[in-house]
N, C-alpha and C. Protein backbone atom coordinates (compact mmCIF):
# COMPACT_ATOMS: atom_id res chain seq x y z
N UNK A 1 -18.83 2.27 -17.95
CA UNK A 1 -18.22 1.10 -18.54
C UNK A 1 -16.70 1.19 -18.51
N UNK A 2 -16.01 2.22 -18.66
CA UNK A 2 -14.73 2.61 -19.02
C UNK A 2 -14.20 2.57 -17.69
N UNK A 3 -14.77 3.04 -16.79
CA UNK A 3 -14.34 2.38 -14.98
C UNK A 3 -14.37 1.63 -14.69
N UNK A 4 -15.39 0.66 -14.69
CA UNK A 4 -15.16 -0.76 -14.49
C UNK A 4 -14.11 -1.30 -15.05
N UNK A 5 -13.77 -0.97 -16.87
CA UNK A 5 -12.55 -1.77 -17.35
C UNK A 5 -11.21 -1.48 -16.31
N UNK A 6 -11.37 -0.03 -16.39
CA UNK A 6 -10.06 0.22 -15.45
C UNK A 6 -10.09 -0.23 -13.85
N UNK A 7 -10.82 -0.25 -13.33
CA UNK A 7 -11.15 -0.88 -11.86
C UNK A 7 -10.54 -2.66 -11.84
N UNK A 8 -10.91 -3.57 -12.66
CA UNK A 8 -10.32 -5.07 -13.62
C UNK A 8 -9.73 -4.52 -13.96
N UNK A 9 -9.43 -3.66 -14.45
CA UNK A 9 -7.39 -3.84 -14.95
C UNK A 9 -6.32 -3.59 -13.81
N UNK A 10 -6.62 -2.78 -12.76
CA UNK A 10 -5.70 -2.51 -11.71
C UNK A 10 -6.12 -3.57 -11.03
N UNK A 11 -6.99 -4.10 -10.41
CA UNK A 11 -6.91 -5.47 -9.41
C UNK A 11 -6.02 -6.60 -10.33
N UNK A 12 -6.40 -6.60 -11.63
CA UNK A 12 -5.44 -7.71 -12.49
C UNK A 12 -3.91 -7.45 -12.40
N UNK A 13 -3.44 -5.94 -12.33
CA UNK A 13 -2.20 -5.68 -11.86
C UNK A 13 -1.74 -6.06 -10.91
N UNK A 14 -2.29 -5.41 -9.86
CA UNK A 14 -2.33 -5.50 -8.47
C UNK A 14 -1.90 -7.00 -8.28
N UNK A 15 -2.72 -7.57 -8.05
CA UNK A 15 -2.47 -8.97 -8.23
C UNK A 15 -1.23 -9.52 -9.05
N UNK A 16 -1.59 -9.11 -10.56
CA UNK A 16 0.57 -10.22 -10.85
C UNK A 16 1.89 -8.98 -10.30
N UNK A 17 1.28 -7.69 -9.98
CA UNK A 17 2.46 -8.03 -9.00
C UNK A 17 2.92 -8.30 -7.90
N UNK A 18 1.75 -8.64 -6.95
CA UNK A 18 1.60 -9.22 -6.20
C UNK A 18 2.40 -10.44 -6.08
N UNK A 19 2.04 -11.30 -7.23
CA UNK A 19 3.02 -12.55 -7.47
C UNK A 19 4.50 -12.17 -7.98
N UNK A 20 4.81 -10.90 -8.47
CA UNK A 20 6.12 -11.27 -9.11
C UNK A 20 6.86 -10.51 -8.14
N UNK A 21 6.14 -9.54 -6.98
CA UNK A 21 7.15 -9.23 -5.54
C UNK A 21 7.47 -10.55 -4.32
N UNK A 22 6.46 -11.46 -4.72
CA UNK A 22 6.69 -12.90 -4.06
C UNK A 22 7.88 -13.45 -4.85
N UNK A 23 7.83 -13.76 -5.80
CA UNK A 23 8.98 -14.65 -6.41
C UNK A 23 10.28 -13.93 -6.51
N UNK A 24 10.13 -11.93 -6.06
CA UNK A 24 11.32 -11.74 -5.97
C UNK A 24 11.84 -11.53 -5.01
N UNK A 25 10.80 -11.33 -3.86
CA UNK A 25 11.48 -11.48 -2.03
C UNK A 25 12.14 -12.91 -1.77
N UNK A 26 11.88 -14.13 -3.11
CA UNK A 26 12.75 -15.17 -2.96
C UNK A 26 14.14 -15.19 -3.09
N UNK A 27 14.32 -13.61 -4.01
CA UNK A 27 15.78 -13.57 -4.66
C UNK A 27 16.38 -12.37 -3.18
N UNK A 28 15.67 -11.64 -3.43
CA UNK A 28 15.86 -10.49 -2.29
C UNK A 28 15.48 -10.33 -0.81
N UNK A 29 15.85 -9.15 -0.58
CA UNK A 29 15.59 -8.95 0.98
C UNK A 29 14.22 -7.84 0.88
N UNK A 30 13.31 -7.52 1.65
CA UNK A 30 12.54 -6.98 1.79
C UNK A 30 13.21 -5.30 1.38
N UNK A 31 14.39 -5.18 1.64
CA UNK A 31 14.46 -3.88 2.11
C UNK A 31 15.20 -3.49 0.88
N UNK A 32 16.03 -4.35 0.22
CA UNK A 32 16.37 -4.27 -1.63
C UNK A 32 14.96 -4.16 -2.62
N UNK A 33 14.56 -4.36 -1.91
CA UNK A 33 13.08 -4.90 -3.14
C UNK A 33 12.42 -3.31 -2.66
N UNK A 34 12.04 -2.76 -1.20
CA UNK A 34 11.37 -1.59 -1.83
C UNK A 34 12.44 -0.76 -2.13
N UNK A 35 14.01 -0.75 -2.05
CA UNK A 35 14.70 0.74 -2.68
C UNK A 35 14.70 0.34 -4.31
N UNK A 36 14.69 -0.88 -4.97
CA UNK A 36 14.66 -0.99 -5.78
C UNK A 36 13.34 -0.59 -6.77
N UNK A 37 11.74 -0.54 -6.18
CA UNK A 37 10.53 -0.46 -6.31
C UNK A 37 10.57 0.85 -6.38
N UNK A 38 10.96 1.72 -5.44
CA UNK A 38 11.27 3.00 -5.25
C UNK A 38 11.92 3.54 -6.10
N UNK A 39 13.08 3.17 -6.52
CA UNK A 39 13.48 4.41 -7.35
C UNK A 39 12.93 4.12 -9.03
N UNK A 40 12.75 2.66 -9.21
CA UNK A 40 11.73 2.67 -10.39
C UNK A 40 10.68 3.33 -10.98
N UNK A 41 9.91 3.52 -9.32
CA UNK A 41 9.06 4.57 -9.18
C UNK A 41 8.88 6.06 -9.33
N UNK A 42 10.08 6.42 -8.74
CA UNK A 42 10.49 7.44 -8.82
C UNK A 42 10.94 8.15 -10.62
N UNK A 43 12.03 6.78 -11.08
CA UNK A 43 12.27 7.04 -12.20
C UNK A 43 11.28 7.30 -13.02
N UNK A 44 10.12 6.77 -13.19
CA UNK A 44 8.95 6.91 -13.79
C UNK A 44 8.07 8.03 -13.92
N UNK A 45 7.88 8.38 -13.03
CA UNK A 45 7.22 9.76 -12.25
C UNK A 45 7.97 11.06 -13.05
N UNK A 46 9.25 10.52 -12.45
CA UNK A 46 10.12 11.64 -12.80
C UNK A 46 9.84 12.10 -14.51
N UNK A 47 9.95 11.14 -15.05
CA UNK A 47 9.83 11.25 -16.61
C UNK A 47 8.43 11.49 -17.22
N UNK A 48 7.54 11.05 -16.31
CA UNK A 48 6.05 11.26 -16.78
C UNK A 48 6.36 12.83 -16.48
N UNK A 49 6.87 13.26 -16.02
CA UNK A 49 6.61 14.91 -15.02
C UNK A 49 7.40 15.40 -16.17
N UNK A 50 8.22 15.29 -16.70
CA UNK A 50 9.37 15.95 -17.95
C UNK A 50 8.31 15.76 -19.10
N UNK A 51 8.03 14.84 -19.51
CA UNK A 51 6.84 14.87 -20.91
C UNK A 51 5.62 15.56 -20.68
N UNK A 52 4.82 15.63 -19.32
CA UNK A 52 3.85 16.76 -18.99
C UNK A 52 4.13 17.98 -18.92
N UNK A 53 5.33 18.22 -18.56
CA UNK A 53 5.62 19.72 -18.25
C UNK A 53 5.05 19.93 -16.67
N UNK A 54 5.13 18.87 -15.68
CA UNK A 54 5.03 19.54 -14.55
C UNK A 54 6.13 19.80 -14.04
N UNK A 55 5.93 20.95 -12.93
CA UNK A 55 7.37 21.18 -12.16
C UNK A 55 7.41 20.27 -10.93
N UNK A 56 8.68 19.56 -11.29
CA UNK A 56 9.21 19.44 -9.86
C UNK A 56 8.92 19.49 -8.13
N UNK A 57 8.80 20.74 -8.65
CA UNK A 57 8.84 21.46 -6.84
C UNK A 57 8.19 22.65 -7.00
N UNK A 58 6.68 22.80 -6.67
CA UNK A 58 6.02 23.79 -7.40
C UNK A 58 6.23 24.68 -5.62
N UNK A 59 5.75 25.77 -6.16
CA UNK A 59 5.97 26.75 -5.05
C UNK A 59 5.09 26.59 -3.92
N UNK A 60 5.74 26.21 -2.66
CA UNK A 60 4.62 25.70 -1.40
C UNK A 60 5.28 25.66 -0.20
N UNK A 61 4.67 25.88 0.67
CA UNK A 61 5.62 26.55 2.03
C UNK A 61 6.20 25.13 2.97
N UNK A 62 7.47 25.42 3.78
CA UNK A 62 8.07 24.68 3.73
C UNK A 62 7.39 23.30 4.66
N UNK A 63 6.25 23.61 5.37
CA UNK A 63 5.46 22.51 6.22
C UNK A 63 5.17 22.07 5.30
N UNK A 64 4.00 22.32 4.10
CA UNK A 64 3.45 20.98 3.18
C UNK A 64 4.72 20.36 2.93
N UNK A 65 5.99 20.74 2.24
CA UNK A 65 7.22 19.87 1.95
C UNK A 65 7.54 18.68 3.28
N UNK A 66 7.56 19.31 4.40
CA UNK A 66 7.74 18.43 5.73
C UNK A 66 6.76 17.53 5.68
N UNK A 67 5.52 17.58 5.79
CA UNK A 67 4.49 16.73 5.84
C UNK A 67 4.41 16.27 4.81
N UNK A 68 4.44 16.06 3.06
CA UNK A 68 4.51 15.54 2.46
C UNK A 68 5.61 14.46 2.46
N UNK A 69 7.15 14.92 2.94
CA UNK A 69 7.78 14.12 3.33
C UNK A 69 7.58 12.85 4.32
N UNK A 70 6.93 12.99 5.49
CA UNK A 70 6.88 12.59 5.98
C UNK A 70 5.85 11.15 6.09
N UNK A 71 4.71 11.52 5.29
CA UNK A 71 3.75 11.09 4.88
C UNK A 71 4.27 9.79 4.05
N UNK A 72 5.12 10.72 2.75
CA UNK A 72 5.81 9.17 1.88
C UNK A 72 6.62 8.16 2.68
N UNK A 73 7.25 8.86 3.89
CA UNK A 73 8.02 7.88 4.38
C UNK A 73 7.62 7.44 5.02
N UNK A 74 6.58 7.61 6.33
CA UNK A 74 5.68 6.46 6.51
C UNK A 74 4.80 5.58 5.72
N UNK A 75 4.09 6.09 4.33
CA UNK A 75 2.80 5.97 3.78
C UNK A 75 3.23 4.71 2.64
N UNK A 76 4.65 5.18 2.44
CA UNK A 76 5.42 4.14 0.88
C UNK A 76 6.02 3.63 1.58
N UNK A 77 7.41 3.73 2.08
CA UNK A 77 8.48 2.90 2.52
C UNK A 77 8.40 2.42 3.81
N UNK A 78 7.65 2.71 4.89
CA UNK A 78 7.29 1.47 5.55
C UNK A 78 6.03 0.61 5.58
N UNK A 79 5.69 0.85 4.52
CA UNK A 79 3.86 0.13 4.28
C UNK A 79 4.16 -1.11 3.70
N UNK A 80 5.34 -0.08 2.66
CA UNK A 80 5.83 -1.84 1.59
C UNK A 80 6.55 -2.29 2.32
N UNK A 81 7.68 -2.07 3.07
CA UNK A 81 8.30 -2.85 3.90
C UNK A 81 7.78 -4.03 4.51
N UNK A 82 6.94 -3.32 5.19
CA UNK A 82 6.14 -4.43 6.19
C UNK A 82 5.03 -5.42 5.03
N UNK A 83 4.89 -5.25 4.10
CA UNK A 83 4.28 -5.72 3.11
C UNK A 83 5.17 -6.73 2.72
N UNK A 84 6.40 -6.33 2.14
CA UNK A 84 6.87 -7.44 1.61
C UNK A 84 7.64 -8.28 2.75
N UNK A 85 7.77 -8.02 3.80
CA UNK A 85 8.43 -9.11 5.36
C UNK A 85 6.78 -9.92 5.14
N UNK A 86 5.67 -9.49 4.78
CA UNK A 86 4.77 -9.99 5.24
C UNK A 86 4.49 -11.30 4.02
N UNK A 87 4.92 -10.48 2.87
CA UNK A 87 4.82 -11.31 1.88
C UNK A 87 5.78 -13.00 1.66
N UNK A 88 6.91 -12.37 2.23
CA UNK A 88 7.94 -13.23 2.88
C UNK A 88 7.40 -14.60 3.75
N UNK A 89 6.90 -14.15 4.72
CA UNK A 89 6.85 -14.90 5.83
C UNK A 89 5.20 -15.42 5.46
N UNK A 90 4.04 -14.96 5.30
CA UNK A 90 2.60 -15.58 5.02
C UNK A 90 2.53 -16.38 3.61
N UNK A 91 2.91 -15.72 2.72
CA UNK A 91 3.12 -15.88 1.31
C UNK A 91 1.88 -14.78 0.28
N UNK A 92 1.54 -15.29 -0.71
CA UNK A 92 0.88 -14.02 -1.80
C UNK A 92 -0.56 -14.43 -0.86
N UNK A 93 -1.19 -15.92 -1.34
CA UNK A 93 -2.39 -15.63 -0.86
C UNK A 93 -3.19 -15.04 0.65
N UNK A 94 -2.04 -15.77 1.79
CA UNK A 94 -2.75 -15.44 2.90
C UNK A 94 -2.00 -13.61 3.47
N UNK A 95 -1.13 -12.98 2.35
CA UNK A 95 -1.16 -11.69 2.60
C UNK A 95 -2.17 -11.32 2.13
N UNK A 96 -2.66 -11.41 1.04
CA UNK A 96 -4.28 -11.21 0.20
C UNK A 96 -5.50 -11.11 1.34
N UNK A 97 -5.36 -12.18 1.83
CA UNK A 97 -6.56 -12.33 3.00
C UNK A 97 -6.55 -11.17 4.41
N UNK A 98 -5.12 -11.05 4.34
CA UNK A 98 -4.69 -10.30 5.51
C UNK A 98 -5.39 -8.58 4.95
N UNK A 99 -4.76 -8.40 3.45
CA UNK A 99 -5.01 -7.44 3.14
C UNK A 99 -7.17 -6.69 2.94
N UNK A 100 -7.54 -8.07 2.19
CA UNK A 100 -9.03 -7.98 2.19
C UNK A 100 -9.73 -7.51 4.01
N UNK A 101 -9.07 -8.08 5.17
CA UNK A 101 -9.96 -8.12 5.86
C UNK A 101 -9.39 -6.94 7.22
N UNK A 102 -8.21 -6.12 6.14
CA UNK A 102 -7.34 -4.65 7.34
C UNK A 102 -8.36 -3.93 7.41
N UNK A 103 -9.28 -3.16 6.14
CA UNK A 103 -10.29 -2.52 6.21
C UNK A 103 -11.69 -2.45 7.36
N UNK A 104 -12.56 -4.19 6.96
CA UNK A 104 -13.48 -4.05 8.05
C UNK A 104 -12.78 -4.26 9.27
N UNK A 105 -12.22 -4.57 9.85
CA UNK A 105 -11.07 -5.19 10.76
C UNK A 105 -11.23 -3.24 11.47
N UNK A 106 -10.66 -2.44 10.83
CA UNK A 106 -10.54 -1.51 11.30
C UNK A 106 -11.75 0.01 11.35
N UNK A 107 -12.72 -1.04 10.78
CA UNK A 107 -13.88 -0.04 10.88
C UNK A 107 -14.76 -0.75 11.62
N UNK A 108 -14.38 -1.84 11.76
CA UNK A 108 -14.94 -2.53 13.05
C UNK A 108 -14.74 -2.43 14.41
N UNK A 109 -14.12 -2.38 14.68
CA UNK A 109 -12.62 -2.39 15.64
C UNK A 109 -13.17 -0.64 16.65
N UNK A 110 -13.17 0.30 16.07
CA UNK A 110 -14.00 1.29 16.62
C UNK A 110 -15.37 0.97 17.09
N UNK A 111 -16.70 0.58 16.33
CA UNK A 111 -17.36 0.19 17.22
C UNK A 111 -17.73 -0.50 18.28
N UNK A 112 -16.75 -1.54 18.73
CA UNK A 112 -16.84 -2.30 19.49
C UNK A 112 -16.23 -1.21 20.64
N UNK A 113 -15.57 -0.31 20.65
CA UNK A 113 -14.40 0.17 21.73
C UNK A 113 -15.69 1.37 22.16
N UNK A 114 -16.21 1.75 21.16
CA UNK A 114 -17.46 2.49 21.44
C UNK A 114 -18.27 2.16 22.29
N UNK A 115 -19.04 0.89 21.99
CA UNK A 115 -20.34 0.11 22.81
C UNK A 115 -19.94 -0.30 23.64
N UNK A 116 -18.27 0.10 24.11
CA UNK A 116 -17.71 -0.99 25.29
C UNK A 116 -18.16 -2.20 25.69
N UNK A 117 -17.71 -3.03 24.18
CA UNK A 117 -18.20 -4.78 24.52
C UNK A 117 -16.78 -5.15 23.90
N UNK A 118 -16.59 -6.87 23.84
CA UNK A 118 -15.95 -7.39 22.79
C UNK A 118 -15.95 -7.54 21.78
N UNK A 119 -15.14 -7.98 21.21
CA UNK A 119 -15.43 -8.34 19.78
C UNK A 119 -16.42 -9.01 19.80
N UNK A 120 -16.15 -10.87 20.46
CA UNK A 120 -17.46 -11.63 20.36
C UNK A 120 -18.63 -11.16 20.79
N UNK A 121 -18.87 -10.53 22.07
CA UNK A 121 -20.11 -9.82 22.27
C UNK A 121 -20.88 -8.72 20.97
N UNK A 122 -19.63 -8.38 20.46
CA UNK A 122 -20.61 -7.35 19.70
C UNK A 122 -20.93 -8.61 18.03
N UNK A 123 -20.33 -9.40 17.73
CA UNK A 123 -20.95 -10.60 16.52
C UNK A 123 -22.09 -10.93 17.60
N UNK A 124 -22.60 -11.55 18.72
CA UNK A 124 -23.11 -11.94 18.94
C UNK A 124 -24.38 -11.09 18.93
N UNK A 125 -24.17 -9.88 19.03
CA UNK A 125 -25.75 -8.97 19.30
C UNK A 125 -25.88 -8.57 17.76
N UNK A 126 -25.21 -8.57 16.61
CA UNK A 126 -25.48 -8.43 15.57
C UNK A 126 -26.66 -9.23 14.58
């Protein structure tokens, strides 16, 4: 029961801010809006990590640091990027749609390259 509430409470998030990164890519540029998202983020984190008592920078060799790096900067700052140009230019709902249908889209998308057919060929034998 207590998952489900929380499962409806993050799509209910998800969603208004969904709308309130739309009404502010009206004020901003895509690329103000995630350094601004970002270090909010960051600020947050940071302070949740000071009231937990986690460290910082716990002891770990210097590749996980590289690849962790690397990861955020593809994984955060160009995901939202292209998120909010997208949000920009489609608007909230038909990024929504875009977003609902990246998943089967891409677990689809392999079987067809598999069975070496088309797309339509492979709806059609389904």
């Amino acid at each position: 029961m207590l998952g489900s509430i929380f499962a409806l409470g993050s799509a209910f998030f998800w969603a208004c801010a969904v709308i309130l990164f739309k009404k502010s890519g009206e004020t901003f540029s895509p690329i103000s809006l995630n350094i601004y998202k970002s270090v909010v983020g960051l600020f947050l984190v940071s302070v949740t990590m000071l009231l937990l008592g986690i460290p910082f920078f716990p002891d770990q060799p210097l590749n996980n640091w590289v690849l962790l790096s690397l990861s955020g900067f593809l994984g955060i700052t160009l995901a939202d990027l292209f998120f909010f140009i997208a949000l920009n230019r489609l608007g909230a709902g038909m990024a929504a749609v875009v977003e609902c249908l990246y998943l089967p889209v891409f677990c689809f998308f392999p079987i067809c390259c598999w069975m070496n057919t088309s797309v339509p060929e492979a709806f059609s034998a389904a």
